[in-house]
Protein backbone atom coordinates (compact mmCIF):
# COMPACT_ATOMS: atom_id res chain seq x y z
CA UNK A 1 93.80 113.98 130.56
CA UNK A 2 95.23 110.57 129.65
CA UNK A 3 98.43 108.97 130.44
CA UNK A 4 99.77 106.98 127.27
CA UNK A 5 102.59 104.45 127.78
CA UNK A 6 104.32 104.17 123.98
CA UNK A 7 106.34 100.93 123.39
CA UNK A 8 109.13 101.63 120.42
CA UNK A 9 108.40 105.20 121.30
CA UNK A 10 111.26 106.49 118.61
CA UNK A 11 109.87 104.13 115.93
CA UNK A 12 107.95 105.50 113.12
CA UNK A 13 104.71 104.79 114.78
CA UNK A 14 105.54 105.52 118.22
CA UNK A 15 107.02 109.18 117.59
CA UNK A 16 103.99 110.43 116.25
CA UNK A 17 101.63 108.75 118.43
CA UNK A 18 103.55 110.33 121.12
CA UNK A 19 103.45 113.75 119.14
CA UNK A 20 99.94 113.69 118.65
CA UNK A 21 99.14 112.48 122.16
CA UNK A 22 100.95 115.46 123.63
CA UNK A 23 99.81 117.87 120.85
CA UNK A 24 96.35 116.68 122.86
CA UNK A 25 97.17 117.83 126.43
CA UNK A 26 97.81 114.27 127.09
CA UNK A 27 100.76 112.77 129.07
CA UNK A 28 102.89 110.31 127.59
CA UNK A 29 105.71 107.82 129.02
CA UNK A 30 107.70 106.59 126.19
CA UNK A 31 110.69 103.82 125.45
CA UNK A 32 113.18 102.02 123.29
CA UNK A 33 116.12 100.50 122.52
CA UNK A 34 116.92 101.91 119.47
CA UNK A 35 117.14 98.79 117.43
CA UNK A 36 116.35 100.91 113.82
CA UNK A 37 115.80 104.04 115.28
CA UNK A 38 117.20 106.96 117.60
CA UNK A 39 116.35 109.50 119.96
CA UNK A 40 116.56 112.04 116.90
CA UNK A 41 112.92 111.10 116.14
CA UNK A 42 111.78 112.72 119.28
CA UNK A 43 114.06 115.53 119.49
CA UNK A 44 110.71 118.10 119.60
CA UNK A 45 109.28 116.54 122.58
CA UNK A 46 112.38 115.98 124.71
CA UNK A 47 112.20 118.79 127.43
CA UNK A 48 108.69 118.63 127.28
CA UNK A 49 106.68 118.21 130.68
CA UNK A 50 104.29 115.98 129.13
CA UNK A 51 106.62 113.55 128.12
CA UNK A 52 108.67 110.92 129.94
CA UNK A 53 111.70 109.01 127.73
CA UNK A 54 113.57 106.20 128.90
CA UNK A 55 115.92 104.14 126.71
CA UNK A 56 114.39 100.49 128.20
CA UNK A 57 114.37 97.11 126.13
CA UNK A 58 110.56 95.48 126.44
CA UNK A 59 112.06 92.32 126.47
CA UNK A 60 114.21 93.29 129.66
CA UNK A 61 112.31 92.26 132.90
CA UNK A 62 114.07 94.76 134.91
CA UNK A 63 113.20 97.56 132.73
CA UNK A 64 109.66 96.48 132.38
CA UNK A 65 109.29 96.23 135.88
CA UNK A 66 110.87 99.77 136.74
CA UNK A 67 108.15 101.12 134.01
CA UNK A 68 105.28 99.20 135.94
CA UNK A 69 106.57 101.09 139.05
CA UNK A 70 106.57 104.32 137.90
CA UNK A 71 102.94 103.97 136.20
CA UNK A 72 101.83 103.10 139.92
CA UNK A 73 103.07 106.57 141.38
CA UNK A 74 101.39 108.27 138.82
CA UNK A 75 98.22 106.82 137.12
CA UNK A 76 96.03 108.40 139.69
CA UNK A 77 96.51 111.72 138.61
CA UNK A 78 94.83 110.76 135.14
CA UNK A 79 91.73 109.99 133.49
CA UNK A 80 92.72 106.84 131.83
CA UNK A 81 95.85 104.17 131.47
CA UNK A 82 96.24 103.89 127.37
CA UNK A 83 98.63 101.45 126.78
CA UNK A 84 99.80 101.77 122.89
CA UNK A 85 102.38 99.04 121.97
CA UNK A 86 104.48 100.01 118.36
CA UNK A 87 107.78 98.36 119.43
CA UNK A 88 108.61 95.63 116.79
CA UNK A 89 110.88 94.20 114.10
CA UNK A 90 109.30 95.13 110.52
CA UNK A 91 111.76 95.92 108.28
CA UNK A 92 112.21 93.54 105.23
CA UNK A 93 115.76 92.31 105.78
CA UNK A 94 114.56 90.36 108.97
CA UNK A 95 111.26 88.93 107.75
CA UNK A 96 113.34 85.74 106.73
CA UNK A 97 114.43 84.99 110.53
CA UNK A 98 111.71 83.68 112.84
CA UNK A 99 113.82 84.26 115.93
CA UNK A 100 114.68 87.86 115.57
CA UNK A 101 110.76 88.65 115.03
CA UNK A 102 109.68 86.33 117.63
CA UNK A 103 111.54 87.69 120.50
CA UNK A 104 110.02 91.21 120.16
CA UNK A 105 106.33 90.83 117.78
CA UNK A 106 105.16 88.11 119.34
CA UNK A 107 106.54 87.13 123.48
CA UNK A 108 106.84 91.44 123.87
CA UNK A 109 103.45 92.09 122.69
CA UNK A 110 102.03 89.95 125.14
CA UNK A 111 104.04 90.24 128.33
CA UNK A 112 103.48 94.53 127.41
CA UNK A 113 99.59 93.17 127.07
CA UNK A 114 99.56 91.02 130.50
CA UNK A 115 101.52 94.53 132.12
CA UNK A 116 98.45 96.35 131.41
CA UNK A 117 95.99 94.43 132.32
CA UNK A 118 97.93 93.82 135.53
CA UNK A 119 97.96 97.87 136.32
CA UNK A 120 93.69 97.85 135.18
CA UNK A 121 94.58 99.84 131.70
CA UNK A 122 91.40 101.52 130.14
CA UNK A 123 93.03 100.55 126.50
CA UNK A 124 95.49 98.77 124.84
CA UNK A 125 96.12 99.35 120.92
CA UNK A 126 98.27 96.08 119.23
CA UNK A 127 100.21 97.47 116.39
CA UNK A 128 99.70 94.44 113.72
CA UNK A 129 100.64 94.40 110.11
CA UNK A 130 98.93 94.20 106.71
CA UNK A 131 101.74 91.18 106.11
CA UNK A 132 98.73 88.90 107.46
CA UNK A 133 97.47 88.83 104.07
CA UNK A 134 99.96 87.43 102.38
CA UNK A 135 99.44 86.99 98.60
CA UNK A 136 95.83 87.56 99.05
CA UNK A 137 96.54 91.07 99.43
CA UNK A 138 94.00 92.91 97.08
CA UNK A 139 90.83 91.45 95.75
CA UNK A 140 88.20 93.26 93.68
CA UNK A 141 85.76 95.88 95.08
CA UNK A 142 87.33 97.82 97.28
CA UNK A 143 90.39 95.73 98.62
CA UNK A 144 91.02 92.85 101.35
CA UNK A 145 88.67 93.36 104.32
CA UNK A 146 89.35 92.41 107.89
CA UNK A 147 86.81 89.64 107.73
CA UNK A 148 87.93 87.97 104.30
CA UNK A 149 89.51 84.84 104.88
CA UNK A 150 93.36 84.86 105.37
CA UNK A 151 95.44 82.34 103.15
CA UNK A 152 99.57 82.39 104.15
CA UNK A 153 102.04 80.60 101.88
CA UNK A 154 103.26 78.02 104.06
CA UNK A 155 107.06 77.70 105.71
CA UNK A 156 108.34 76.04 102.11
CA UNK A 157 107.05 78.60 99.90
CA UNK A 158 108.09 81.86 102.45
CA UNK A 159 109.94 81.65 105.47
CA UNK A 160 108.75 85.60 105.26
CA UNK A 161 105.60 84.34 106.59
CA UNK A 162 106.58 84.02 110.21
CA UNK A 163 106.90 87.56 110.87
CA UNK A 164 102.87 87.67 109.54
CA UNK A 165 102.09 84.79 111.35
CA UNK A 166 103.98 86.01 114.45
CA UNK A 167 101.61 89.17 114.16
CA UNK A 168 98.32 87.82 113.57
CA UNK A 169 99.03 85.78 117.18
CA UNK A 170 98.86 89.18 118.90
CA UNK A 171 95.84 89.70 117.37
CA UNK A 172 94.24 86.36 119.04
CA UNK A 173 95.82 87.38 122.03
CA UNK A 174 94.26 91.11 121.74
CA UNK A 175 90.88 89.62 121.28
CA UNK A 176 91.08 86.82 123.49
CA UNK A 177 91.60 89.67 126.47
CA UNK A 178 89.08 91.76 125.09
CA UNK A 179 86.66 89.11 125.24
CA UNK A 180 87.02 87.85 128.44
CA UNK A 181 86.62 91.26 130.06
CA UNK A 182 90.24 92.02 130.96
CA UNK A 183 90.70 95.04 128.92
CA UNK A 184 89.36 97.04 125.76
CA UNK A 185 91.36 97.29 122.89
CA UNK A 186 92.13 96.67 119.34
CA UNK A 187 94.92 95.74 116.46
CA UNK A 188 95.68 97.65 113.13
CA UNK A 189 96.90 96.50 110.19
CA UNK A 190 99.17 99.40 108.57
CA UNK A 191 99.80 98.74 105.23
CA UNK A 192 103.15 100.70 103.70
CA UNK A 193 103.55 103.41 105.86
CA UNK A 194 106.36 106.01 105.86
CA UNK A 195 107.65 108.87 107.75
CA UNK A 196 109.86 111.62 107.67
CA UNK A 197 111.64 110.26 110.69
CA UNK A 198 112.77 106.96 109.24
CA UNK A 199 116.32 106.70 110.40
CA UNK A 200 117.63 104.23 107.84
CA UNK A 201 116.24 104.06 104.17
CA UNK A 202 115.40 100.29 104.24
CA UNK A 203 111.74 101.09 103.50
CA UNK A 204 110.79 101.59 99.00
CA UNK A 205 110.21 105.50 99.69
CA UNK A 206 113.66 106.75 101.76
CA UNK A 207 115.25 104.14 99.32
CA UNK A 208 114.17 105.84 96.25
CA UNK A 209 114.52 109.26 97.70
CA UNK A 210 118.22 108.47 99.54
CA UNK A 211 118.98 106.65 96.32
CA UNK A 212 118.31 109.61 93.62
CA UNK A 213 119.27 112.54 95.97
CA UNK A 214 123.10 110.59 96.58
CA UNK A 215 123.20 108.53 92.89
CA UNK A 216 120.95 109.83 90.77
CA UNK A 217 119.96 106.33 90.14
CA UNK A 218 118.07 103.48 92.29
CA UNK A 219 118.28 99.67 92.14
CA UNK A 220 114.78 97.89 92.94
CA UNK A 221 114.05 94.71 92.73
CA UNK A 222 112.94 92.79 89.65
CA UNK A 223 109.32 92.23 91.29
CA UNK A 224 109.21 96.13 91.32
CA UNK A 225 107.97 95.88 87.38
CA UNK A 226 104.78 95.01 88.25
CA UNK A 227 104.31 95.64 91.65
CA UNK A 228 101.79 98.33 92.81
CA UNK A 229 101.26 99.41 96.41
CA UNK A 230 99.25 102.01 98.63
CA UNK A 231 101.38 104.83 100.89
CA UNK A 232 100.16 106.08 103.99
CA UNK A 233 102.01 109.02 105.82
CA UNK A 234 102.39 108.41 109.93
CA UNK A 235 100.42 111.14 110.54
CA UNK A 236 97.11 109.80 109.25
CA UNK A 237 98.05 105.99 110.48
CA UNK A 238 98.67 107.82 114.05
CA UNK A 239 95.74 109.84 113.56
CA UNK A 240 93.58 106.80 113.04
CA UNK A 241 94.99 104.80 116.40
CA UNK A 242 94.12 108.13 118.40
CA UNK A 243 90.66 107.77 116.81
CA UNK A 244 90.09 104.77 117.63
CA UNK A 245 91.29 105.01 121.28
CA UNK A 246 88.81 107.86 121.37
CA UNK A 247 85.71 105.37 120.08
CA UNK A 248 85.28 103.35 123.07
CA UNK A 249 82.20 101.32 121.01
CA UNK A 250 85.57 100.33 118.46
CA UNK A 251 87.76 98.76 120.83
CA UNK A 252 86.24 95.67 120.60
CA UNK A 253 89.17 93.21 120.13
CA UNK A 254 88.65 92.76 116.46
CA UNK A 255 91.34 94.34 114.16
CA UNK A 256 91.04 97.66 111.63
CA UNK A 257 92.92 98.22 107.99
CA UNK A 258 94.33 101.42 107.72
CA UNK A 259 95.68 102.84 104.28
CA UNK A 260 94.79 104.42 101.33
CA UNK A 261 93.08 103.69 98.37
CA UNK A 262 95.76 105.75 96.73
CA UNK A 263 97.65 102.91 94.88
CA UNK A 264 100.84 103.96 92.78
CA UNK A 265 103.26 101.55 90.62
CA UNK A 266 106.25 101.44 92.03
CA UNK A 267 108.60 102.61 88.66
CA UNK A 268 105.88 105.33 88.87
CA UNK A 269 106.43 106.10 92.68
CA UNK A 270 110.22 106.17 91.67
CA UNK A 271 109.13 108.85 88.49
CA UNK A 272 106.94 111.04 90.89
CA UNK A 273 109.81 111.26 93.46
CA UNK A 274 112.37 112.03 90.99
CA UNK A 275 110.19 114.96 89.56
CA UNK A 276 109.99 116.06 93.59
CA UNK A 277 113.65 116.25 93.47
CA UNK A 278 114.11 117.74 89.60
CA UNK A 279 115.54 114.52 88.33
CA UNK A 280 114.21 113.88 85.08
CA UNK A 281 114.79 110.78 83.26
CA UNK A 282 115.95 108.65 86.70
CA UNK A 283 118.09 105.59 86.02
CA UNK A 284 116.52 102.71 87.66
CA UNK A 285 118.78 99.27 87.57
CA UNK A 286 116.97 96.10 88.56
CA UNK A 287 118.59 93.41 91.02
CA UNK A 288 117.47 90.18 92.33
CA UNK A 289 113.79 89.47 92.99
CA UNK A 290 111.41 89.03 96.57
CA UNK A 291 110.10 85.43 96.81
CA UNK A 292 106.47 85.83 97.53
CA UNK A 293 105.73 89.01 97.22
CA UNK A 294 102.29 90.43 96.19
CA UNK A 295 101.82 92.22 93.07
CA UNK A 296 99.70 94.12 94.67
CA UNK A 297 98.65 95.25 98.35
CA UNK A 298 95.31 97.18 98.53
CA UNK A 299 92.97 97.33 101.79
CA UNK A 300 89.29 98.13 102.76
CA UNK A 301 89.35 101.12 105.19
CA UNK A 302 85.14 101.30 105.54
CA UNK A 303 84.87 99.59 108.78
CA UNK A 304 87.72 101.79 110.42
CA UNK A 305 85.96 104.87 108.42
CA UNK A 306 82.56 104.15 109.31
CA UNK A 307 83.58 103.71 113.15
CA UNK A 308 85.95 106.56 113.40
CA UNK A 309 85.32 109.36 110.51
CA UNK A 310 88.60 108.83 110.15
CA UNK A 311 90.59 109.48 106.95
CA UNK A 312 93.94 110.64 105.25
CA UNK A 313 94.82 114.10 105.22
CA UNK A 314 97.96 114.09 103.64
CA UNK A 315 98.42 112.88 99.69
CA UNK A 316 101.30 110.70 98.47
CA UNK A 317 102.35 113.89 96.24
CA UNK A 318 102.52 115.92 99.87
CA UNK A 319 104.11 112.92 102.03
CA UNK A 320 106.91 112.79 99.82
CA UNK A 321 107.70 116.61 99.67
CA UNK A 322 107.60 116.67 103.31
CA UNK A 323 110.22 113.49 103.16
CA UNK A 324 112.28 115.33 100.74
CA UNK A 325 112.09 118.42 102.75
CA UNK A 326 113.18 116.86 105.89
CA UNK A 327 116.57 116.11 104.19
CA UNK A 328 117.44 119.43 103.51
């Protein structure tokens, strides 16, 4: 069995990864600081043997280095080192400040990178973001693909566009180790995924969900006329990082979409989750509008699909009756 070391381990990436790991037989050391997220998220695995929690900050040396130390007493005892780093500042309210998303996306990612390839790590997986493409975010026949061309707005137009720039570094840095033999590895780019877990409901789907189940009613933003996205639940984007840590032939540096094809307008994502909660008729009241924000956000999942046999198992109808369930 494997021993996985989960950065941002309470996160909505990082809890299931950790769940799924386990689920696996496989052993799994997890932290975080709780920035947007709390111990709550793992309540099911606490007290388990195969996993490890500590509340560390991965931009605290003396944490980091207490974690290296206790990989070295025990990474012997397992098959491989998987190193899967989901620690990182994405919600929307701190996209607009370069320092904040610095910090942790960009200088954590890579000292957590450098860590493993200092303890010989058979994998590393870089959690990246569909953010890197911008306003070219859906194109015809079949959606953005990891090798079309990339086109951000520059600092003038979106000030957003650090936090995509910041995460499309890691992804130099993931291939640049890759490449020079220091490690195998890849990045993802989720696009809109949600979770049960979410602590706070910054992301659209709590919003709506918190927002009609306490008001009846939910305010969106004015882009939110037009705007159409894709939802993916946690446990198929968690279920496609396992599968690709488990394709040794994919970890090749490069990075992998993962979403749906399952796109939704957002007043009708509001409708559909009102009808989940018998609300018929929801108020919706529209306030101030997202600079440079894509009408649309749509990616090509063949090349993860054709390397894995991965794909989603659970429908937007489903995710959100599980969300709405885990409120009750």
């Amino acid at each position: 069995m494997d021993l996985y070391i989960v950065s941002g381990v309470t996160g909505m990436t990082g809890n299931e990864v950790a769940r799924q790991a386990v689920a696996k037989g496989h052993t799994v050391i997890g932290f975080d600081n709780f920035f947007a997220s709390s111990i709550d998220a793992v309540s099911d695995l606490m007290g388990n043997a195969n996993f490890i929690f500590h509340e560390y900050d991965l931009n605290s040396c003396k944490d980091m280095a207490a974690l290296e130390n206790e990989i070295k007493e025990i990474k012997s005892k397992f098959t491989r080192l998987v190193y899967v780093n989901c620690a990182a500042i994405v919600h929307t309210e701190h996209f607009y400040y370069v320092n904040r998303t610095f910090q942790t996306n960009v200088l954590g990612m890579k000292s957590f990178l450098d860590a493993a390839i200092r303890m010989n790590a058979d994998v590393y997986i870089n959690c990246s973001t569909s953010e890197v493409y911008s306003m070219c975010s859906w194109c015809k026949g079949g959606g953005v693909k990891e090798s079309d061309y990339l086109l951000l707005a520059n600092a003038e137009h979106s000030q957003r566009t650090s936090y995509a720039t910041g995460k499309l570094l890691t992804e130099f840095f993931m291939r640049e180790a890759v490449d020079e033999g220091k490690i195998k590895g890849c990045s993802i780019r989720f696009a809109n995924v949600y979770s049960k877990h979410e602590l706070y409901p910054k992301h659209i789907i709590p919003h709506i969900i918190n927002s009609l189940k306490e008001n009846g009613k939910v305010e969106l933003l004015e882009n939110s006329k037009v705007t159409r996205r894709t939802f993916l639940h946690n446990y198929d984007s968690c279920m496609a990082v396992l599968a690709l840590i488990e394709n040794e032939t994919a970890l090749d540096g490069s990075a992998y979409n993962v979403g749906t094809d399952e796109e939704i307008a957002i007043l009708n994502l509001v409708k559909l989750c009102a009808a989940k909660l018998g609300i018929k008729n929801p108020a919706i009241v529209f306030n101030g509008c997202r600079a440079a924000d894509p009408k649309r956000r749509l990616l090509n999942t063949q090349k993860l699909r054709t390397r894995t046999g991965w794909k989603p198992q659970i429908n937007l109808e489903k995710g959100i009756e599980m969300c709405i369930e885990a409120l009750k």
